[in-house]
Protein backbone atom coordinates (compact mmCIF):
# COMPACT_ATOMS: atom_id res chain seq x y z
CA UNK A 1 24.49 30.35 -27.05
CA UNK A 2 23.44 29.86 -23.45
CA UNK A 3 19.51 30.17 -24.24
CA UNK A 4 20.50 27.61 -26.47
CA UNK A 5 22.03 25.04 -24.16
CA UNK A 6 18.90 25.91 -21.96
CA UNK A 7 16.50 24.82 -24.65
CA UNK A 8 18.19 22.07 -25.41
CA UNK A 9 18.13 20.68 -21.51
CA UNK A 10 14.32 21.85 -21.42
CA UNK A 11 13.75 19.48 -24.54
CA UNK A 12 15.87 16.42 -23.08
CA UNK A 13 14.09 17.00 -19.65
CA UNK A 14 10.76 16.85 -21.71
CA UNK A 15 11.52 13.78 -23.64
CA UNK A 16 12.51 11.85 -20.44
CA UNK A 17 9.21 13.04 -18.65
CA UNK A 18 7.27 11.98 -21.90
CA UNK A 19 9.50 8.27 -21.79
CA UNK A 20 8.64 7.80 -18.41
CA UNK A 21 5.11 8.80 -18.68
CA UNK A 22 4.70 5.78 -21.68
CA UNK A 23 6.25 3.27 -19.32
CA UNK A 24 3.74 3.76 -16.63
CA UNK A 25 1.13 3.74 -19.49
CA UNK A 26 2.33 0.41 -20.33
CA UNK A 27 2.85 -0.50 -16.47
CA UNK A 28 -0.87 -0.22 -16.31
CA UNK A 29 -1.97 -1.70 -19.22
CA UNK A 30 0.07 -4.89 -18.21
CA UNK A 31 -1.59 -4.54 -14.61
CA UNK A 32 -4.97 -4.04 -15.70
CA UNK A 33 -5.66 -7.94 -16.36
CA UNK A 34 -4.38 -8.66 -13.13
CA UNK A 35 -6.68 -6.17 -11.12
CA UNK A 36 -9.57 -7.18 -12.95
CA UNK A 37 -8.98 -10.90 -12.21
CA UNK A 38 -8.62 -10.04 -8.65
CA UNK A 39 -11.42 -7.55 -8.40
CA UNK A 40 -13.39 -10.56 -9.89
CA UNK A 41 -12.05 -13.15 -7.53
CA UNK A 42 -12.90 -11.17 -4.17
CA UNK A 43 -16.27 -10.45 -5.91
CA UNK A 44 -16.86 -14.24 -6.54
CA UNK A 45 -15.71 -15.39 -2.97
CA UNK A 46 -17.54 -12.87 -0.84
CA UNK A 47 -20.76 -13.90 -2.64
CA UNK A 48 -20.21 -17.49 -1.44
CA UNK A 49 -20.08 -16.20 1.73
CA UNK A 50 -23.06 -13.86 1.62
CA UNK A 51 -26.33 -14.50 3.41
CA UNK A 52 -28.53 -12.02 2.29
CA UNK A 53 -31.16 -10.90 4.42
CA UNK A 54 -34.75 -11.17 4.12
CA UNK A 55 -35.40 -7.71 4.08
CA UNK A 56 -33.04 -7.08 1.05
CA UNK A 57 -35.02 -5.54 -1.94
CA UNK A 58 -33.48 -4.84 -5.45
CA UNK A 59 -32.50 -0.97 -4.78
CA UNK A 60 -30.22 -1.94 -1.51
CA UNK A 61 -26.71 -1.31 -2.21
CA UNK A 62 -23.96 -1.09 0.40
CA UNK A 63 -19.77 -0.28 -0.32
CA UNK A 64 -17.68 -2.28 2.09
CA UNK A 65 -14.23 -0.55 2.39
CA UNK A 66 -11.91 -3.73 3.21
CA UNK A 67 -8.13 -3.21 4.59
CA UNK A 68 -6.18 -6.03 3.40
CA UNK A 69 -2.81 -7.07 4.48
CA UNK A 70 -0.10 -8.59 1.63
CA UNK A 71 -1.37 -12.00 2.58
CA UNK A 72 -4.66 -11.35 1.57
CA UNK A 73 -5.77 -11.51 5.37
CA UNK A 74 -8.42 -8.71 6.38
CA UNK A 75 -6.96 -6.66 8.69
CA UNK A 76 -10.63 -4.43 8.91
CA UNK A 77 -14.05 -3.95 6.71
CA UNK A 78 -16.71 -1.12 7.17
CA UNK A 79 -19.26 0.11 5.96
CA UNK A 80 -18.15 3.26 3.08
CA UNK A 81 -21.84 3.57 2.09
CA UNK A 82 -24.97 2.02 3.85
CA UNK A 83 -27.92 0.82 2.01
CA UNK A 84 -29.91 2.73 4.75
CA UNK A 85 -30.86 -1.04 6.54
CA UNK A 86 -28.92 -2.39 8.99
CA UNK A 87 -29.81 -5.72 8.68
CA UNK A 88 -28.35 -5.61 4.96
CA UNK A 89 -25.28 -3.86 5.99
CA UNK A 90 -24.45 -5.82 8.88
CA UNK A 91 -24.98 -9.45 6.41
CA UNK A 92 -22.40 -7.69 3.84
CA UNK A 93 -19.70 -7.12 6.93
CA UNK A 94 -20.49 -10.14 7.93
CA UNK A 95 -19.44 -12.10 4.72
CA UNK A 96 -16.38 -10.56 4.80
CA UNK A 97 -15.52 -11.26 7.97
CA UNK A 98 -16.26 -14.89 7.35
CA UNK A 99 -13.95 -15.55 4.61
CA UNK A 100 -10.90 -14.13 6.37
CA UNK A 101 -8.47 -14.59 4.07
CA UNK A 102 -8.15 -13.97 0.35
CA UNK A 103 -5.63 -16.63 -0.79
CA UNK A 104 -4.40 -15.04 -4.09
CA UNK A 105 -3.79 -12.04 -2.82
CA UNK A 106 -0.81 -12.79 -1.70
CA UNK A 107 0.35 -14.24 -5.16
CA UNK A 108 0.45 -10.09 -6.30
CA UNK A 109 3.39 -8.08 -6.60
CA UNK A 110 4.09 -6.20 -3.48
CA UNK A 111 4.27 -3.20 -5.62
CA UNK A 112 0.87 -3.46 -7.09
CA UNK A 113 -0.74 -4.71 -3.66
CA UNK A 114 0.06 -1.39 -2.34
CA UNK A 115 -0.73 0.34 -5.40
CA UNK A 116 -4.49 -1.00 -6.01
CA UNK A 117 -4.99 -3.88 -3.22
CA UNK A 118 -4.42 -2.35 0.51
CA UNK A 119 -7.24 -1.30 0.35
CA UNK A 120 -10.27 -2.21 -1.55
CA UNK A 121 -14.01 -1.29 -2.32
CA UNK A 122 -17.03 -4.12 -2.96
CA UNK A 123 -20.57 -3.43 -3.43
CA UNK A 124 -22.64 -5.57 -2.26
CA UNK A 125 -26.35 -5.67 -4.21
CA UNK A 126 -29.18 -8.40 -3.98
């Protein structure tokens, strides 16, 4: 009888581990519009800031890591992954630290700011 009530508490603890498991599957689905949107946005605004430089062929590619705070400020930027030019990677830091701020950010729930926002990484390609 006791291996019994055991069992029975190992199911229940199962079934609430496999409930909470589908909520945060349906958490993320419901986020994943959001991040997208505001993957795109930062995407779309750092290229209107971005002078690329002369030197920039094709194959460059440099990661920015950007720190943001909840207002969408930039608290810091560096460079994750250099193209290997320093011209190039210095123009892509550069953009970022021109456009400052990131106005939507701080439309985001706290929650998911932490979750997916503090901290972000662009790529920046010719």
């Amino acid at each position: 009888m006791r291996t019994e009530a055991i069992d029975k508490l190992y199911a229940a603890q199962a079934a609430a581990d496999a409930e909470r498991e589908r909520e945060h599957e349906a958490q993320r689905a419901e986020e994943k519009p959001v991040i997208n949107e505001m993957i795109s946005y930062i995407g779309s605004t750092l290229k209107q800031s971005w002078r690329i430089p002369s030197t920039a062929t094709d194959e460059m590619s440099a990661v920015v890591a950007i720190n943001l705070f909840p207002s969408g400020e930039i608290d810091q930027a560096y460079i994750e992954t250099s193209s290997g030019d320093q011209s190039f990677d210095r123009s892509a830091l550069q953009a970022v630290f021109r456009t400052e701020r990131f106005e939507r950010i701080a439309d985001i729930d706290p929650i998911l700011f932490e979750r997916s926002f503090k901290r972000v990484l662009i790529a920046f390609r010719p």
